[in-house]
C-alpha atoms as a PDB file:
ATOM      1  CA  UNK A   1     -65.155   1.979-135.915  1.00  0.00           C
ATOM      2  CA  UNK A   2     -61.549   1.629-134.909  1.00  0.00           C
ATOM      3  CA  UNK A   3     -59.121  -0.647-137.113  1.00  0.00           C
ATOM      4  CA  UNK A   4     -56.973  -1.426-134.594  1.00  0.00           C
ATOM      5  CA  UNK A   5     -54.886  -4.705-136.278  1.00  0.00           C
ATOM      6  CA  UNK A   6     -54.492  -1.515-139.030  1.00  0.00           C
ATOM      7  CA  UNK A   7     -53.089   1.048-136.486  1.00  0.00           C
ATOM      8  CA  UNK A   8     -51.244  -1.881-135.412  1.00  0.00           C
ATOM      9  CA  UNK A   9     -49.529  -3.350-139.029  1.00  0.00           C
ATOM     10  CA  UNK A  10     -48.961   1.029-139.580  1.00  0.00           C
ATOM     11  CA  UNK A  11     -46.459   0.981-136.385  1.00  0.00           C
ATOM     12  CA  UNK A  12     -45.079  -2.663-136.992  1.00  0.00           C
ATOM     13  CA  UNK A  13     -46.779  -3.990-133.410  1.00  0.00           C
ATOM     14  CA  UNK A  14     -47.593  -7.489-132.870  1.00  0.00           C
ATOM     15  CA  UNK A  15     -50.774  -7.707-130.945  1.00  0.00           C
ATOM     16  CA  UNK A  16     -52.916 -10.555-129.356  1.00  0.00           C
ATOM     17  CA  UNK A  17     -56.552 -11.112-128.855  1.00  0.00           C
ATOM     18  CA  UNK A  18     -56.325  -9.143-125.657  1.00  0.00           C
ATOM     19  CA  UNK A  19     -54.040  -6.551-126.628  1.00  0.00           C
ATOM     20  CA  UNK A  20     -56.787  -5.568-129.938  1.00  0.00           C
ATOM     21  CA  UNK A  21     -59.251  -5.638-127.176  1.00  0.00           C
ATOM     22  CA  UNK A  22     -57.433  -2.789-124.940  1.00  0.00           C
ATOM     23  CA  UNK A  23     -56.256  -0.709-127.573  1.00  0.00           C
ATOM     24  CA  UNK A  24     -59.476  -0.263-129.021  1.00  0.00           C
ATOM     25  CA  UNK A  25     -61.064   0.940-126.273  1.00  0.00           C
ATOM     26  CA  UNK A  26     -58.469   3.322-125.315  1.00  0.00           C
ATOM     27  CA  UNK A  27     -58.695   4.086-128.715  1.00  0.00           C
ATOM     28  CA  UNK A  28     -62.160   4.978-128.622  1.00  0.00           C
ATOM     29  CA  UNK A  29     -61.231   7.419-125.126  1.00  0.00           C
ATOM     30  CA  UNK A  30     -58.783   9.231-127.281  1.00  0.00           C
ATOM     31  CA  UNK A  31     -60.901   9.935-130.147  1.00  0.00           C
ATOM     32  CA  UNK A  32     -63.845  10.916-128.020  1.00  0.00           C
ATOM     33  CA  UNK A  33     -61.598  13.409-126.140  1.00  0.00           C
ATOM     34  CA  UNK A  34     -60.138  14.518-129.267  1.00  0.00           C
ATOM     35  CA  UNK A  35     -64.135  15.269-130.600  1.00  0.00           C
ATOM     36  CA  UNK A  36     -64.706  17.284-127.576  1.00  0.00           C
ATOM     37  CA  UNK A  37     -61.326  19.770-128.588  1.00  0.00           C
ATOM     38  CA  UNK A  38     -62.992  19.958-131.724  1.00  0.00           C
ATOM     39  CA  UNK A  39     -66.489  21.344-130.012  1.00  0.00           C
ATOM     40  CA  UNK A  40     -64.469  24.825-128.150  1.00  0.00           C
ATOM     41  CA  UNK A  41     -65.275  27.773-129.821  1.00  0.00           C
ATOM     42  CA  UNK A  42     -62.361  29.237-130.668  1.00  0.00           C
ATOM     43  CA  UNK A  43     -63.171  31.988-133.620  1.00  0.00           C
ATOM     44  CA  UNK A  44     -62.130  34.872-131.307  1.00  0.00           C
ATOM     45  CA  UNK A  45     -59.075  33.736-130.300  1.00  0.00           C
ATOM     46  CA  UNK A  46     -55.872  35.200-131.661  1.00  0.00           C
ATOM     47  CA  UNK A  47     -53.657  32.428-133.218  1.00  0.00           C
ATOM     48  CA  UNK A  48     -50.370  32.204-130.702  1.00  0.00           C
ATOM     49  CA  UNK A  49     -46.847  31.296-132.212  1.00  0.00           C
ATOM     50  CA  UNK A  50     -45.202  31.927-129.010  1.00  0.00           C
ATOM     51  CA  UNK A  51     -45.852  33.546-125.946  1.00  0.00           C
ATOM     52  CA  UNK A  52     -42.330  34.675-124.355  1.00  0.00           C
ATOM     53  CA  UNK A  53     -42.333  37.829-126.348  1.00  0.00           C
ATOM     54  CA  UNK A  54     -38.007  36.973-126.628  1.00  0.00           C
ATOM     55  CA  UNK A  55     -36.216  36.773-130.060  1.00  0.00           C
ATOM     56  CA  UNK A  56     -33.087  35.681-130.904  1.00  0.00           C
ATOM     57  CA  UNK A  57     -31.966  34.626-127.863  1.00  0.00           C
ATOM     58  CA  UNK A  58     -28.747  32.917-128.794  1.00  0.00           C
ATOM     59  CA  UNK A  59     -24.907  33.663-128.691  1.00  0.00           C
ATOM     60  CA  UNK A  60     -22.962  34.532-131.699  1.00  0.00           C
ATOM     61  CA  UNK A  61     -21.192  31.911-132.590  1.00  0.00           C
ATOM     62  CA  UNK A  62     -17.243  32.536-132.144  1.00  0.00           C
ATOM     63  CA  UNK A  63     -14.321  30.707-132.424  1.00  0.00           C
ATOM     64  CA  UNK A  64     -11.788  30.622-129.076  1.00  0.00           C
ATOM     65  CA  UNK A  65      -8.017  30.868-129.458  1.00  0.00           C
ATOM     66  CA  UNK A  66      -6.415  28.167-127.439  1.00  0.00           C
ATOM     67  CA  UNK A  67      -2.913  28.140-126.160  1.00  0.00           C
ATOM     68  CA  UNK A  68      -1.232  24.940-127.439  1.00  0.00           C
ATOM     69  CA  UNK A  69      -0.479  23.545-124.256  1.00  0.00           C
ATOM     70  CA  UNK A  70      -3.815  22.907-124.064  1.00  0.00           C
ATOM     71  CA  UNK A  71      -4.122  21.676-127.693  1.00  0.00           C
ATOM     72  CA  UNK A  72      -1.542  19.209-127.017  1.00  0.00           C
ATOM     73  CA  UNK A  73      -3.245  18.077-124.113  1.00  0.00           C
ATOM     74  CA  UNK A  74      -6.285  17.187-125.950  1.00  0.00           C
ATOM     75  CA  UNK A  75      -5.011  15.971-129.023  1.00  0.00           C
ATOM     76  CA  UNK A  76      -3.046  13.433-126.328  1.00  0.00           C
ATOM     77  CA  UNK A  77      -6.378  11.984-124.850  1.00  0.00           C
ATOM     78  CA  UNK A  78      -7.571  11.569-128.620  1.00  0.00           C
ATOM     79  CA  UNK A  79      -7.257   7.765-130.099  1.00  0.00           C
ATOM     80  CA  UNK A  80      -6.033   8.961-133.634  1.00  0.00           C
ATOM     81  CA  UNK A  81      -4.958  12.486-134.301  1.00  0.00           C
ATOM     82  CA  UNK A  82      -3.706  13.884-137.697  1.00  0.00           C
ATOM     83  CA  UNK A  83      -2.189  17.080-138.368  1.00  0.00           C
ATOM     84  CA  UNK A  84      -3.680  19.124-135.243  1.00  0.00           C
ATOM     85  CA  UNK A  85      -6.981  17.506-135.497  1.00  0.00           C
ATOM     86  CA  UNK A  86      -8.242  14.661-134.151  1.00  0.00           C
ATOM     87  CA  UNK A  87      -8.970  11.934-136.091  1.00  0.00           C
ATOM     88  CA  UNK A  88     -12.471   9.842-136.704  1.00  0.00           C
ATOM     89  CA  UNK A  89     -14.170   7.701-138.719  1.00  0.00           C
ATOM     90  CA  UNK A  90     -16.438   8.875-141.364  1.00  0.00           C
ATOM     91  CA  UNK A  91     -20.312   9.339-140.499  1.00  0.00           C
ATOM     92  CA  UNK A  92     -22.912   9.001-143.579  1.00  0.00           C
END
């Protein structure tokens, strides 16, 4: 049997009468879907971790030299700016 005022209090949702009443039988379709999945026969299957066959597809990672006209020009548009850099307020 599905808890749903449990599922419910787990995500922090408020639910009425009629809201318990929907959710448990879509609920109940989800979980019965989820029992047929577990039916396939699937012992001869090879396990697949991706199926693009490409690896490291990134860039190296590389500063640019800038010319300081251009520096200046963005340091300009920045609110604060100290000592080349521009200036923010601390993230944690």
């Amino acid at each position: 049997m599905i808890d749903v005022k449990h599922i419910a209090k787990l995500a922090r949702l408020g639910l009425s009468k009629k809201e318990e009443k929907k959710f448990k039988s879509e609920l109940a379709s989800i979980l019965e879907f989820v029992n047929k999945l577990e039916e396939v026969k699937v012992d001869k299957v090879k396990p697949t971790a991706q199926v693009t066959g490409l690896e490291n597809t990134t860039r190296s990672d590389q500063g640019q030299k800038k010319n300081q006209p251009e520096v200046d020009k963005l340091l300009d548009l920045a609110p604060q700016t100290k000592d080349n850099y521009i200036k923010v307020k601390a993230v944690l």
